[in-house]
PDB file of N, CA and C in Angstrom:
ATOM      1  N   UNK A   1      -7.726  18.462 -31.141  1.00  0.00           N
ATOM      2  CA  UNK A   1      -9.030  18.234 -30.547  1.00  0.00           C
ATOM      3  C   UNK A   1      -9.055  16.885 -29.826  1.00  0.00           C
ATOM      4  N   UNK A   2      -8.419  15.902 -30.642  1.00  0.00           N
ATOM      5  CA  UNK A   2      -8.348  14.478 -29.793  1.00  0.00           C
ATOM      6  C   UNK A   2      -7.654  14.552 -28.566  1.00  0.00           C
ATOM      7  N   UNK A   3      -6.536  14.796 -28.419  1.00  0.00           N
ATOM      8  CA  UNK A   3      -5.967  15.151 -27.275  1.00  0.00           C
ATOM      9  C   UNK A   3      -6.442  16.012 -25.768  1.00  0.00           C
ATOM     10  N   UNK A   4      -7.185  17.255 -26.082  1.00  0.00           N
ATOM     11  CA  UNK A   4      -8.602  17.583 -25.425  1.00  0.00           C
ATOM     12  C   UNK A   4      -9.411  16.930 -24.373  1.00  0.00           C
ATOM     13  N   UNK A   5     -10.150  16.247 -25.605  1.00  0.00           N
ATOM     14  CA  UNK A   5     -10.942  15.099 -25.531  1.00  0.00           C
ATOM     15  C   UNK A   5     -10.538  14.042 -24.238  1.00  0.00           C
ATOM     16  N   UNK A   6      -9.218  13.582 -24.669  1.00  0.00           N
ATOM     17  CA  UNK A   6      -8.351  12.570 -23.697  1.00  0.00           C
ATOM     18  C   UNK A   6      -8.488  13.183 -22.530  1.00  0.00           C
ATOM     19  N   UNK A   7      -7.689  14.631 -22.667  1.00  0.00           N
ATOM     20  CA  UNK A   7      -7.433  15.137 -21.079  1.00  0.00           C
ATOM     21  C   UNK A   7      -8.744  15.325 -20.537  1.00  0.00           C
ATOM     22  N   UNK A   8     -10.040  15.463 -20.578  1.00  0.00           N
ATOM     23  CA  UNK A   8     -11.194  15.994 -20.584  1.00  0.00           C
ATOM     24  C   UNK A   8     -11.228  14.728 -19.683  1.00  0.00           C
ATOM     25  N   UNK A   9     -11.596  13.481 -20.551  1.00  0.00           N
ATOM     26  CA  UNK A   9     -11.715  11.942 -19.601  1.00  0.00           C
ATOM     27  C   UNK A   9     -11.180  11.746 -18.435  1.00  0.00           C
ATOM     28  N   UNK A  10      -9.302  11.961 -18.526  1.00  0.00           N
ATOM     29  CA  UNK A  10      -8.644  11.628 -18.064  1.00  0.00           C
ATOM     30  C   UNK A  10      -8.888  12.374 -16.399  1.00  0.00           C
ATOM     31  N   UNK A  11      -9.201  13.836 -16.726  1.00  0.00           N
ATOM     32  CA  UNK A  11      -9.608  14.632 -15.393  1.00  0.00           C
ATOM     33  C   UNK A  11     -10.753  14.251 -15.068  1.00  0.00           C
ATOM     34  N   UNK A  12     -11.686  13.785 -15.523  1.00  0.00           N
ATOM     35  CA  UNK A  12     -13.126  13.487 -14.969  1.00  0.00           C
ATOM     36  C   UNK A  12     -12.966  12.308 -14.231  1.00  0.00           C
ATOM     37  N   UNK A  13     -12.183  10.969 -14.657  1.00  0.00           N
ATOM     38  CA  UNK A  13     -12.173   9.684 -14.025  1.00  0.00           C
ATOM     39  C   UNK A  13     -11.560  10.218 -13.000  1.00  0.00           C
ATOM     40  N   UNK A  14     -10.342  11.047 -13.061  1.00  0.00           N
ATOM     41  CA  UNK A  14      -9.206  11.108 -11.535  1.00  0.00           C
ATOM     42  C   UNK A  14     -10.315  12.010 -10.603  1.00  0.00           C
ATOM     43  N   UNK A  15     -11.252  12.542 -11.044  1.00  0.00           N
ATOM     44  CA  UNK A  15     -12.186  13.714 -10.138  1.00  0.00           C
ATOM     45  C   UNK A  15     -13.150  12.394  -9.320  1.00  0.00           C
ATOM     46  N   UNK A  16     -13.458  11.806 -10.371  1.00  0.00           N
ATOM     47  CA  UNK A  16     -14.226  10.420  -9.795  1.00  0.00           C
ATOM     48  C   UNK A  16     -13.697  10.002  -8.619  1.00  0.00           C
ATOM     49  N   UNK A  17     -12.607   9.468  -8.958  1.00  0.00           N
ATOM     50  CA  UNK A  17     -11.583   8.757  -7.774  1.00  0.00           C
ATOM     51  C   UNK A  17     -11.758   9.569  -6.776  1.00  0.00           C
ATOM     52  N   UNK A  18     -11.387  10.892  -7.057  1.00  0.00           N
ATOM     53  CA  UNK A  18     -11.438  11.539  -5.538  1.00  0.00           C
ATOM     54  C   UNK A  18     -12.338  11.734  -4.783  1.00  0.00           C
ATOM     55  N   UNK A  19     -13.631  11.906  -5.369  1.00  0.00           N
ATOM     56  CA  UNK A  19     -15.002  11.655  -4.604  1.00  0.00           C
ATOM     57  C   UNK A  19     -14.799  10.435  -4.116  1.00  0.00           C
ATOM     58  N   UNK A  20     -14.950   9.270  -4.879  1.00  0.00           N
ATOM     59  CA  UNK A  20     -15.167   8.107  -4.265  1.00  0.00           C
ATOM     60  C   UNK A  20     -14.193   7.918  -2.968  1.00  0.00           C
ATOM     61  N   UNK A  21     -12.945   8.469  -2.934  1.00  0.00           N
ATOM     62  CA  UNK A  21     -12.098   7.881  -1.738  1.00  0.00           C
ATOM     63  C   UNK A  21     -12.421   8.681  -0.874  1.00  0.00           C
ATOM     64  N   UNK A  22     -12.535  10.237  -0.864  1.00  0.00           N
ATOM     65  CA  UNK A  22     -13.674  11.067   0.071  1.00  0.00           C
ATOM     66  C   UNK A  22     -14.672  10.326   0.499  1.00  0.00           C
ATOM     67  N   UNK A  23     -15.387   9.386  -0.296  1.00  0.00           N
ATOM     68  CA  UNK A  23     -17.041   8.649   0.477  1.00  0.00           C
ATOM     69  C   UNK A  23     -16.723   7.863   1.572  1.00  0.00           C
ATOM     70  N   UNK A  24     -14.938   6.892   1.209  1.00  0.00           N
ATOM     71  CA  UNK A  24     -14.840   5.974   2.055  1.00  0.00           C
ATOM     72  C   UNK A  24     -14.075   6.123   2.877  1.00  0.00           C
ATOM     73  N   UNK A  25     -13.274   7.379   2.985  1.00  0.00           N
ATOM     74  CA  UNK A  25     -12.818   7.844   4.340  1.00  0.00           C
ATOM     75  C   UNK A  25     -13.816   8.719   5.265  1.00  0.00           C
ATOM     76  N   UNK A  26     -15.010   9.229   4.657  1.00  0.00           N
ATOM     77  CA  UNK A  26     -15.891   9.533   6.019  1.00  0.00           C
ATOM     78  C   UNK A  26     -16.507   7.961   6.490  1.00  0.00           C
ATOM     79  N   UNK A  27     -16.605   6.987   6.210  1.00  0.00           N
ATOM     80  CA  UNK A  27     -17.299   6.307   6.645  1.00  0.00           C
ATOM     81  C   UNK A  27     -16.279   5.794   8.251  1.00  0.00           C
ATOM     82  N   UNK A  28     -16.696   5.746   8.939  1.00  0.00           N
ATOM     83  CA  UNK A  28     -16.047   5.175  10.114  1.00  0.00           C
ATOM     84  C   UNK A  28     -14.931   3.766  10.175  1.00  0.00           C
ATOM     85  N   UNK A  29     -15.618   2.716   9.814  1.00  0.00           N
ATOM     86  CA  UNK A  29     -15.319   1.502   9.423  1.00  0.00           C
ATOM     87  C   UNK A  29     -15.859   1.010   8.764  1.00  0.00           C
ATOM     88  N   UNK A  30     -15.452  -0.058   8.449  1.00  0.00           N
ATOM     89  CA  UNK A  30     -16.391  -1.343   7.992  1.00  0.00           C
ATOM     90  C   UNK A  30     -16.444  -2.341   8.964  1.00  0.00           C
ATOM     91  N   UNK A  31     -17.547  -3.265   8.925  1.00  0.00           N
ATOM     92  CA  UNK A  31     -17.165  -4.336  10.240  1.00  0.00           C
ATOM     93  C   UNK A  31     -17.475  -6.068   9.395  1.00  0.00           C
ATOM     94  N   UNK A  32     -16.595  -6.551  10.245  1.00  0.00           N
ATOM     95  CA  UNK A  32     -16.555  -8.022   9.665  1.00  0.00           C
ATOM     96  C   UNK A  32     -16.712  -8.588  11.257  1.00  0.00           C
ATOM     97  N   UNK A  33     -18.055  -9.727  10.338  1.00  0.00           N
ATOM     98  CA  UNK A  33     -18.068 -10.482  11.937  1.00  0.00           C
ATOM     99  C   UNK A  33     -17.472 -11.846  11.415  1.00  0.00           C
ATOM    100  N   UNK A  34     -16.315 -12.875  12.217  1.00  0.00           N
ATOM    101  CA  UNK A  34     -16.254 -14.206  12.025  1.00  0.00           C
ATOM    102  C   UNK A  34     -16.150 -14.667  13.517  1.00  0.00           C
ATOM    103  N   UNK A  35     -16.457 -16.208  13.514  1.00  0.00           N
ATOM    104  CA  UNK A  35     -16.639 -16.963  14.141  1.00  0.00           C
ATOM    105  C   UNK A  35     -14.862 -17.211  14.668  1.00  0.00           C
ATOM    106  N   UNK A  36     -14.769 -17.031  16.376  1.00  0.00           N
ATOM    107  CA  UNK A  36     -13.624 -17.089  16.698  1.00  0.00           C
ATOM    108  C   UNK A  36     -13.321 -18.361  17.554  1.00  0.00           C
ATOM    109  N   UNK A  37     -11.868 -18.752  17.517  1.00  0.00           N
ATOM    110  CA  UNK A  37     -11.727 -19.630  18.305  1.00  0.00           C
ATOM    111  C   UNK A  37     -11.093 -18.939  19.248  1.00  0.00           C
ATOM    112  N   UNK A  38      -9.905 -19.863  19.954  1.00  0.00           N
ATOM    113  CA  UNK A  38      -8.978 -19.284  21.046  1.00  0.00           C
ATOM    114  C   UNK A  38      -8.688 -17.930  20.720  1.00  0.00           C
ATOM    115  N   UNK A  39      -8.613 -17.524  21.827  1.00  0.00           N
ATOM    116  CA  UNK A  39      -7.662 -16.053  21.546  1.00  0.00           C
ATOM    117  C   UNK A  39      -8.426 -15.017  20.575  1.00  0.00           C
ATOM    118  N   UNK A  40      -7.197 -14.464  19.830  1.00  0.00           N
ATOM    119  CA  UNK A  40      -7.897 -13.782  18.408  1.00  0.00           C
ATOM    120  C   UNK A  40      -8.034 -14.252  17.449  1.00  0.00           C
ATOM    121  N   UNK A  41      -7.597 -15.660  17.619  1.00  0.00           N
ATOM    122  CA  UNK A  41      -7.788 -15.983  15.709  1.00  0.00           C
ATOM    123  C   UNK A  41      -9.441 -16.322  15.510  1.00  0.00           C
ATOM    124  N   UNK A  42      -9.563 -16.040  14.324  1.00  0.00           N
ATOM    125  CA  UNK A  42     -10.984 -16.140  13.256  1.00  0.00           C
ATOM    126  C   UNK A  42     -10.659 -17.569  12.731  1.00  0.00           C
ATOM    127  N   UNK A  43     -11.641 -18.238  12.490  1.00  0.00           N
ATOM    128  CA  UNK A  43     -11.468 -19.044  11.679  1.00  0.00           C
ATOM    129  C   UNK A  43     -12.116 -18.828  10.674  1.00  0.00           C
ATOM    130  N   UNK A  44     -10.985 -19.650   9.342  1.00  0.00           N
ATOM    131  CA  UNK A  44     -10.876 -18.934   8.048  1.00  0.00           C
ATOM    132  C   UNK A  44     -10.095 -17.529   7.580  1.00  0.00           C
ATOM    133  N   UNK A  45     -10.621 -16.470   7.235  1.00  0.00           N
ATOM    134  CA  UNK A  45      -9.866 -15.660   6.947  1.00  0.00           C
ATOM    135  C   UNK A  45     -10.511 -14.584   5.994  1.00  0.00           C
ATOM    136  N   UNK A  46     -10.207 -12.785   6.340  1.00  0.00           N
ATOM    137  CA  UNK A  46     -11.052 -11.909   5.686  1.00  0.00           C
ATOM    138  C   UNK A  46      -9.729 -11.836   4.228  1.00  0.00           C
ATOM    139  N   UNK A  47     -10.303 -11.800   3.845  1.00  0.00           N
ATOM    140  CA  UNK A  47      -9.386 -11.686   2.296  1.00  0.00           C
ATOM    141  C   UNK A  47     -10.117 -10.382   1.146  1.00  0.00           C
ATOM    142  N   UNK A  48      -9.568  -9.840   0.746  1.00  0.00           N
ATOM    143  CA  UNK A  48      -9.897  -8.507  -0.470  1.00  0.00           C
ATOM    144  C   UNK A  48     -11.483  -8.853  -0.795  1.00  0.00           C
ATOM    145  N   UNK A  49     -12.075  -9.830  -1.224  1.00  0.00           N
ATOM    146  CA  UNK A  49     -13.444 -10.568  -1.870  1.00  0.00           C
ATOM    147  C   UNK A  49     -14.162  -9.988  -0.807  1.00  0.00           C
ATOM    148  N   UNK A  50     -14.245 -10.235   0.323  1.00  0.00           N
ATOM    149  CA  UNK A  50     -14.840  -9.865   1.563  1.00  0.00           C
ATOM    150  C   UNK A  50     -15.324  -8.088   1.794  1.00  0.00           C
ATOM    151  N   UNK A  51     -14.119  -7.631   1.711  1.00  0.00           N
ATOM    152  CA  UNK A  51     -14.179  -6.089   1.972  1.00  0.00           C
ATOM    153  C   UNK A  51     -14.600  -5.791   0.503  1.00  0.00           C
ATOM    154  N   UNK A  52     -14.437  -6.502  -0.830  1.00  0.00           N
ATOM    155  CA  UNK A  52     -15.339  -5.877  -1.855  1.00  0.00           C
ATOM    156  C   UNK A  52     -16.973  -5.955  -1.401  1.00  0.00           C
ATOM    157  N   UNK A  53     -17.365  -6.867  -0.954  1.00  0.00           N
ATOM    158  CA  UNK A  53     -18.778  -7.228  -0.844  1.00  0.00           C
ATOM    159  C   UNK A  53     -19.353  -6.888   0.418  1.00  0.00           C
ATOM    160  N   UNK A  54     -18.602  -6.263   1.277  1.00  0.00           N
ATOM    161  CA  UNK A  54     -18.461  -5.415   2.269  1.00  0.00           C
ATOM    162  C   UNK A  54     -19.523  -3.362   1.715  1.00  0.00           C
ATOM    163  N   UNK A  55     -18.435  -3.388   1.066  1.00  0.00           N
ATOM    164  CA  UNK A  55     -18.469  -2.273   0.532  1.00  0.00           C
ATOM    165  C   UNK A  55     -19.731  -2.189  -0.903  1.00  0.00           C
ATOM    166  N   UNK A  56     -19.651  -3.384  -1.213  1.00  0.00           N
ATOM    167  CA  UNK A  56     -21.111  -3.308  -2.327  1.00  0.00           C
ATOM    168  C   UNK A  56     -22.570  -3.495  -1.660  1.00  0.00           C
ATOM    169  N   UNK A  57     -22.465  -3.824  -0.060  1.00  0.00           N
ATOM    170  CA  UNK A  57     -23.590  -4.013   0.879  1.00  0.00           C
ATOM    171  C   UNK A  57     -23.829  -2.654   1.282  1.00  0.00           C
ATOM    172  N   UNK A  58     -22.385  -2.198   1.936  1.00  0.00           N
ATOM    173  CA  UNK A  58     -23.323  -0.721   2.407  1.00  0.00           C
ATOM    174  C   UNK A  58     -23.096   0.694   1.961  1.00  0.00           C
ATOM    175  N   UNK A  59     -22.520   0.489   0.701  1.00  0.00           N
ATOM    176  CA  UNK A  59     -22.058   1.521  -0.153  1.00  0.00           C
ATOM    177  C   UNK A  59     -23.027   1.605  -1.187  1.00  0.00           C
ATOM    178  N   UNK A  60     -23.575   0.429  -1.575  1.00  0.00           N
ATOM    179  CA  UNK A  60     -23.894  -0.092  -2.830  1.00  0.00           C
ATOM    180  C   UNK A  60     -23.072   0.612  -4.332  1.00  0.00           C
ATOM    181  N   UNK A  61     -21.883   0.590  -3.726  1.00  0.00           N
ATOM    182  CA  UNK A  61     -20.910   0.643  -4.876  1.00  0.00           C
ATOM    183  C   UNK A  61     -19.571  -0.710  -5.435  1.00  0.00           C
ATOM    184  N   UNK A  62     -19.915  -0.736  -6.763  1.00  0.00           N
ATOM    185  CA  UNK A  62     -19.206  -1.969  -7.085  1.00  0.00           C
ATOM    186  C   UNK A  62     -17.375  -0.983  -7.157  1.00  0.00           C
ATOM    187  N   UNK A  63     -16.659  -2.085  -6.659  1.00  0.00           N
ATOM    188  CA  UNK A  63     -15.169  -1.925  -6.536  1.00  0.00           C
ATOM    189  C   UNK A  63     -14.292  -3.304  -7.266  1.00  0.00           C
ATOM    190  N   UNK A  64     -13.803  -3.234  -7.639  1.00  0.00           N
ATOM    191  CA  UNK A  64     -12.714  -4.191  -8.259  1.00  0.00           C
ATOM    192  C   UNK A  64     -11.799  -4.556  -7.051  1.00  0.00           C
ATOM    193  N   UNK A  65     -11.896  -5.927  -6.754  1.00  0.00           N
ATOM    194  CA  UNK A  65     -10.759  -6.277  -6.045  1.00  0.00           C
ATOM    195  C   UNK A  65      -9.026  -6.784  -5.914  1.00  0.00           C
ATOM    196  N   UNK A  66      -8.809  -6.114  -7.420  1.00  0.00           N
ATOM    197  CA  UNK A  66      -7.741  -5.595  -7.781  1.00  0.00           C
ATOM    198  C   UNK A  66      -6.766  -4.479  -6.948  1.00  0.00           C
ATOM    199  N   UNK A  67      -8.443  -3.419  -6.613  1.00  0.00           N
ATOM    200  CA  UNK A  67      -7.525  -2.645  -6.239  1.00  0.00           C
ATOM    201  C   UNK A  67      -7.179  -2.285  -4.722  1.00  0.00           C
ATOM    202  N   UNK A  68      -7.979  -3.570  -4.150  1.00  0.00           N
ATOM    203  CA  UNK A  68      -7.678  -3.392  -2.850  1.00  0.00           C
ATOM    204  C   UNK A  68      -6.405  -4.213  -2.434  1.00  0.00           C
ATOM    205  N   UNK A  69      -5.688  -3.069  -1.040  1.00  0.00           N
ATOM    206  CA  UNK A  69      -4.728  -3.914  -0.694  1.00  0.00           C
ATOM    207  C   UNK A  69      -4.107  -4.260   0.623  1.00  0.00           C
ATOM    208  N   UNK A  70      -4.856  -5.596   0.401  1.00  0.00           N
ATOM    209  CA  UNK A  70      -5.195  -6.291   2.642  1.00  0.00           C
ATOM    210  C   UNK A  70      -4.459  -7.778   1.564  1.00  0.00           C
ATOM    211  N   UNK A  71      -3.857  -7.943   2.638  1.00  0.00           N
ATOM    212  CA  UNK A  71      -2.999  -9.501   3.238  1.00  0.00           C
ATOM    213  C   UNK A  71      -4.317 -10.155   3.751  1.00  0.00           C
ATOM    214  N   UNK A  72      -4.057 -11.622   3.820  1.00  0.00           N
ATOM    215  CA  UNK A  72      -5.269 -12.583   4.375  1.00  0.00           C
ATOM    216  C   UNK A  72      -5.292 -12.142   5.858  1.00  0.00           C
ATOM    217  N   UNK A  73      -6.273 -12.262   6.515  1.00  0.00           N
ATOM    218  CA  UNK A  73      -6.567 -11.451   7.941  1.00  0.00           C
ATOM    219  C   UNK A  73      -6.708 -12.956   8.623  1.00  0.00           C
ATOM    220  N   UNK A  74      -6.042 -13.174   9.951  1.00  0.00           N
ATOM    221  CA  UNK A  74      -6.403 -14.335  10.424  1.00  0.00           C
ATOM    222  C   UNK A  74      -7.027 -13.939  12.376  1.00  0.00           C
ATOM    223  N   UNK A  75      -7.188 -12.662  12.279  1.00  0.00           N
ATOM    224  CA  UNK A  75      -7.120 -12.402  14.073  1.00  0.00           C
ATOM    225  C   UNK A  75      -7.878 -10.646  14.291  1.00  0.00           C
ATOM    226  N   UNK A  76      -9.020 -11.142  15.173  1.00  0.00           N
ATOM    227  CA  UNK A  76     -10.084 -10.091  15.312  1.00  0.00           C
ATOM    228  C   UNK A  76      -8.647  -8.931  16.149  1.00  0.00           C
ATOM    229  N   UNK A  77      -9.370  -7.656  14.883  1.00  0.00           N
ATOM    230  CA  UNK A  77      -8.279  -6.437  15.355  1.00  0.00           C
ATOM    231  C   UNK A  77      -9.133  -5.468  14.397  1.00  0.00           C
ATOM    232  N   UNK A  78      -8.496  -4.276  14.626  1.00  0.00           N
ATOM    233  CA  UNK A  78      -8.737  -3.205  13.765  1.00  0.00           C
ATOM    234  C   UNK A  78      -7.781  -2.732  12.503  1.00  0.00           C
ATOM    235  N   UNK A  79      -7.822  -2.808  11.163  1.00  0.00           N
ATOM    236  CA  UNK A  79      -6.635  -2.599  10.344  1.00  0.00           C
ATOM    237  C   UNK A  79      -7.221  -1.642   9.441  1.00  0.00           C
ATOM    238  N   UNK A  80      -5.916  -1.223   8.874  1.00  0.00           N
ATOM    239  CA  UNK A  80      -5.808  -0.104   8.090  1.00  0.00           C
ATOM    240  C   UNK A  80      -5.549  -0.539   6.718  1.00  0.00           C
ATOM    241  N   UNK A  81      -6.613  -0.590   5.695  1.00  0.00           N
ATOM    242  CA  UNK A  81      -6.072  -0.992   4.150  1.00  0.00           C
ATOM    243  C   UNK A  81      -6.119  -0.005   3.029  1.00  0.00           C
ATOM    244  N   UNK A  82      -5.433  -0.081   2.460  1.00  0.00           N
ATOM    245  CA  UNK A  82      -5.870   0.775   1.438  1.00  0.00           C
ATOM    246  C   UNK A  82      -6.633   0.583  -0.296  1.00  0.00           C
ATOM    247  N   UNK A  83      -7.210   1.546  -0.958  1.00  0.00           N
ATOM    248  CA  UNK A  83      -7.756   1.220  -1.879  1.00  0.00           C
ATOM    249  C   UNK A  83      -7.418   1.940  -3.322  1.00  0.00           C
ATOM    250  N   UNK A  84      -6.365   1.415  -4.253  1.00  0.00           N
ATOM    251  CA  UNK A  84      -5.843   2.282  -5.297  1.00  0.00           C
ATOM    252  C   UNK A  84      -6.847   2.210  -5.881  1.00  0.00           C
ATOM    253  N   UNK A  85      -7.424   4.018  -6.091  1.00  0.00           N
ATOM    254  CA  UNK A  85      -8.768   3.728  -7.310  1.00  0.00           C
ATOM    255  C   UNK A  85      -8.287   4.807  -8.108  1.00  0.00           C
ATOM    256  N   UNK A  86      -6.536   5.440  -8.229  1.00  0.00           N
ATOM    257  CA  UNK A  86      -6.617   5.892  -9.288  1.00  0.00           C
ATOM    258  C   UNK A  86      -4.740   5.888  -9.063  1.00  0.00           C
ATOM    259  N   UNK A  87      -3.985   6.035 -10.200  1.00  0.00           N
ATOM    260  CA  UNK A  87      -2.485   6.399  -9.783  1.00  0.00           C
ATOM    261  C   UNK A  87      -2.772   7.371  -9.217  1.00  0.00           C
ATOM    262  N   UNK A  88      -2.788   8.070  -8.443  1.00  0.00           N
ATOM    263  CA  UNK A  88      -2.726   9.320  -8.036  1.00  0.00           C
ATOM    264  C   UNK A  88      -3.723   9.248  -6.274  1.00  0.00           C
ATOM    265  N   UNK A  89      -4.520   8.320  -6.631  1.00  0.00           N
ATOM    266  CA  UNK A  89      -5.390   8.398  -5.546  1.00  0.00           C
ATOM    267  C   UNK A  89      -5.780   7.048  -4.985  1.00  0.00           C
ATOM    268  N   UNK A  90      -5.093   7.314  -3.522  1.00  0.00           N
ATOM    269  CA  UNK A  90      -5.412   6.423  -2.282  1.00  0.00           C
ATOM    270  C   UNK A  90      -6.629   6.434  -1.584  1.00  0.00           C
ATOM    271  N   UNK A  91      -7.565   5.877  -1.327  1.00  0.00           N
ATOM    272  CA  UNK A  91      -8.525   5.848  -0.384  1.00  0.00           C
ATOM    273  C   UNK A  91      -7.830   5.025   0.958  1.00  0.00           C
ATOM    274  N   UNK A  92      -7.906   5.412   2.105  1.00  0.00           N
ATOM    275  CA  UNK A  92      -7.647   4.475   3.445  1.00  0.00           C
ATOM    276  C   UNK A  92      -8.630   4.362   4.290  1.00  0.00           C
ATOM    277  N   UNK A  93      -8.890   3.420   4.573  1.00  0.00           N
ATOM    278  CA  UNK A  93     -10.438   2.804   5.138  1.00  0.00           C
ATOM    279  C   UNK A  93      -9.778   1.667   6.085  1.00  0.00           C
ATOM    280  N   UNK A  94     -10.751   1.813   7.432  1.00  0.00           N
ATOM    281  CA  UNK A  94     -10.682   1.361   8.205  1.00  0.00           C
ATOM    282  C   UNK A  94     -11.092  -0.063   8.291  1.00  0.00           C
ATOM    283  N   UNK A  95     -10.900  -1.280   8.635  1.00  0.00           N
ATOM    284  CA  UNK A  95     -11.475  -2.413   8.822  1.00  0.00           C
ATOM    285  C   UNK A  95     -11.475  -3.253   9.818  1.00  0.00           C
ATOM    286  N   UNK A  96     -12.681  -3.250  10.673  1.00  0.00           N
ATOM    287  CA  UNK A  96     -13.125  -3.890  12.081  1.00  0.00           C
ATOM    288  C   UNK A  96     -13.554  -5.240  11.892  1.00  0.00           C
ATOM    289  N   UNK A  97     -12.628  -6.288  12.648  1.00  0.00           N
ATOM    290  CA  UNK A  97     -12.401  -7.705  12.858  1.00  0.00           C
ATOM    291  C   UNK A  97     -13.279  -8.206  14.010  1.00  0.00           C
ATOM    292  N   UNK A  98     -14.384  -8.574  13.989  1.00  0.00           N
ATOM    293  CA  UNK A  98     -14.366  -8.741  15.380  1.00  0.00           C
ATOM    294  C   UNK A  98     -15.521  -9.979  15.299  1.00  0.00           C
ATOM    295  N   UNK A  99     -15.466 -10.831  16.905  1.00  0.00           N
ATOM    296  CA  UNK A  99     -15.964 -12.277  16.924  1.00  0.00           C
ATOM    297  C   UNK A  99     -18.102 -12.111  16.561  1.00  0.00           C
ATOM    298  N   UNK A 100     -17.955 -13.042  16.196  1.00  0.00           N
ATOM    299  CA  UNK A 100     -19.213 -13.219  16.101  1.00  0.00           C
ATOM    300  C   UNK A 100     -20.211 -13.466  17.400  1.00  0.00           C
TER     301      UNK A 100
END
């Protein structure tokens, strides 16, 4: 019966995941505005913290920024990150850089 039980959880959280990464691949993008200098660079830098609070603004869903996975961003562009919200399940979400 314990064992059950486990698998019972275990399929409900991974069912979770898959909705949730379904929510954030219909969404188009996300957009980040920073303040630019020359060229493309931003000054400062979009970092994981950002696209969590990104996503708790217009999702109003809380995410762990554990499981996101973006390099420090230094230059208005369009990128591709991804979001482990389960072994099994990738979310890929779009993220729009652009000057203020």
């Amino acid at each position: 019966m314990h064992s059950s039980v486990s698998e019972f959880l275990v399929l409900q959280v991974k069912e979770e995941a898959q909705q949730l990464a379904q929510i954030f691949e219909t969404v188009r993008s996300f957009k980040v505005k920073r303040k630019c200098g020359k060229e493309k660079l931003i000054f400062g830098s979009v970092i994981a913290q950002d696209l969590v609070d990104i996503i708790k603004a217009q999702l109003q869903r809380e995410v762990d920024k554990r499981i996101v996975e973006l390099l420090e961003i230094h230059e208005t562009e369009e990128y591709i990150t991804e979001l482990k919200l389960y072994p099994e399940v990738t979310a890929r979400i779009r993220l729009n850089v652009f000057a203020n």
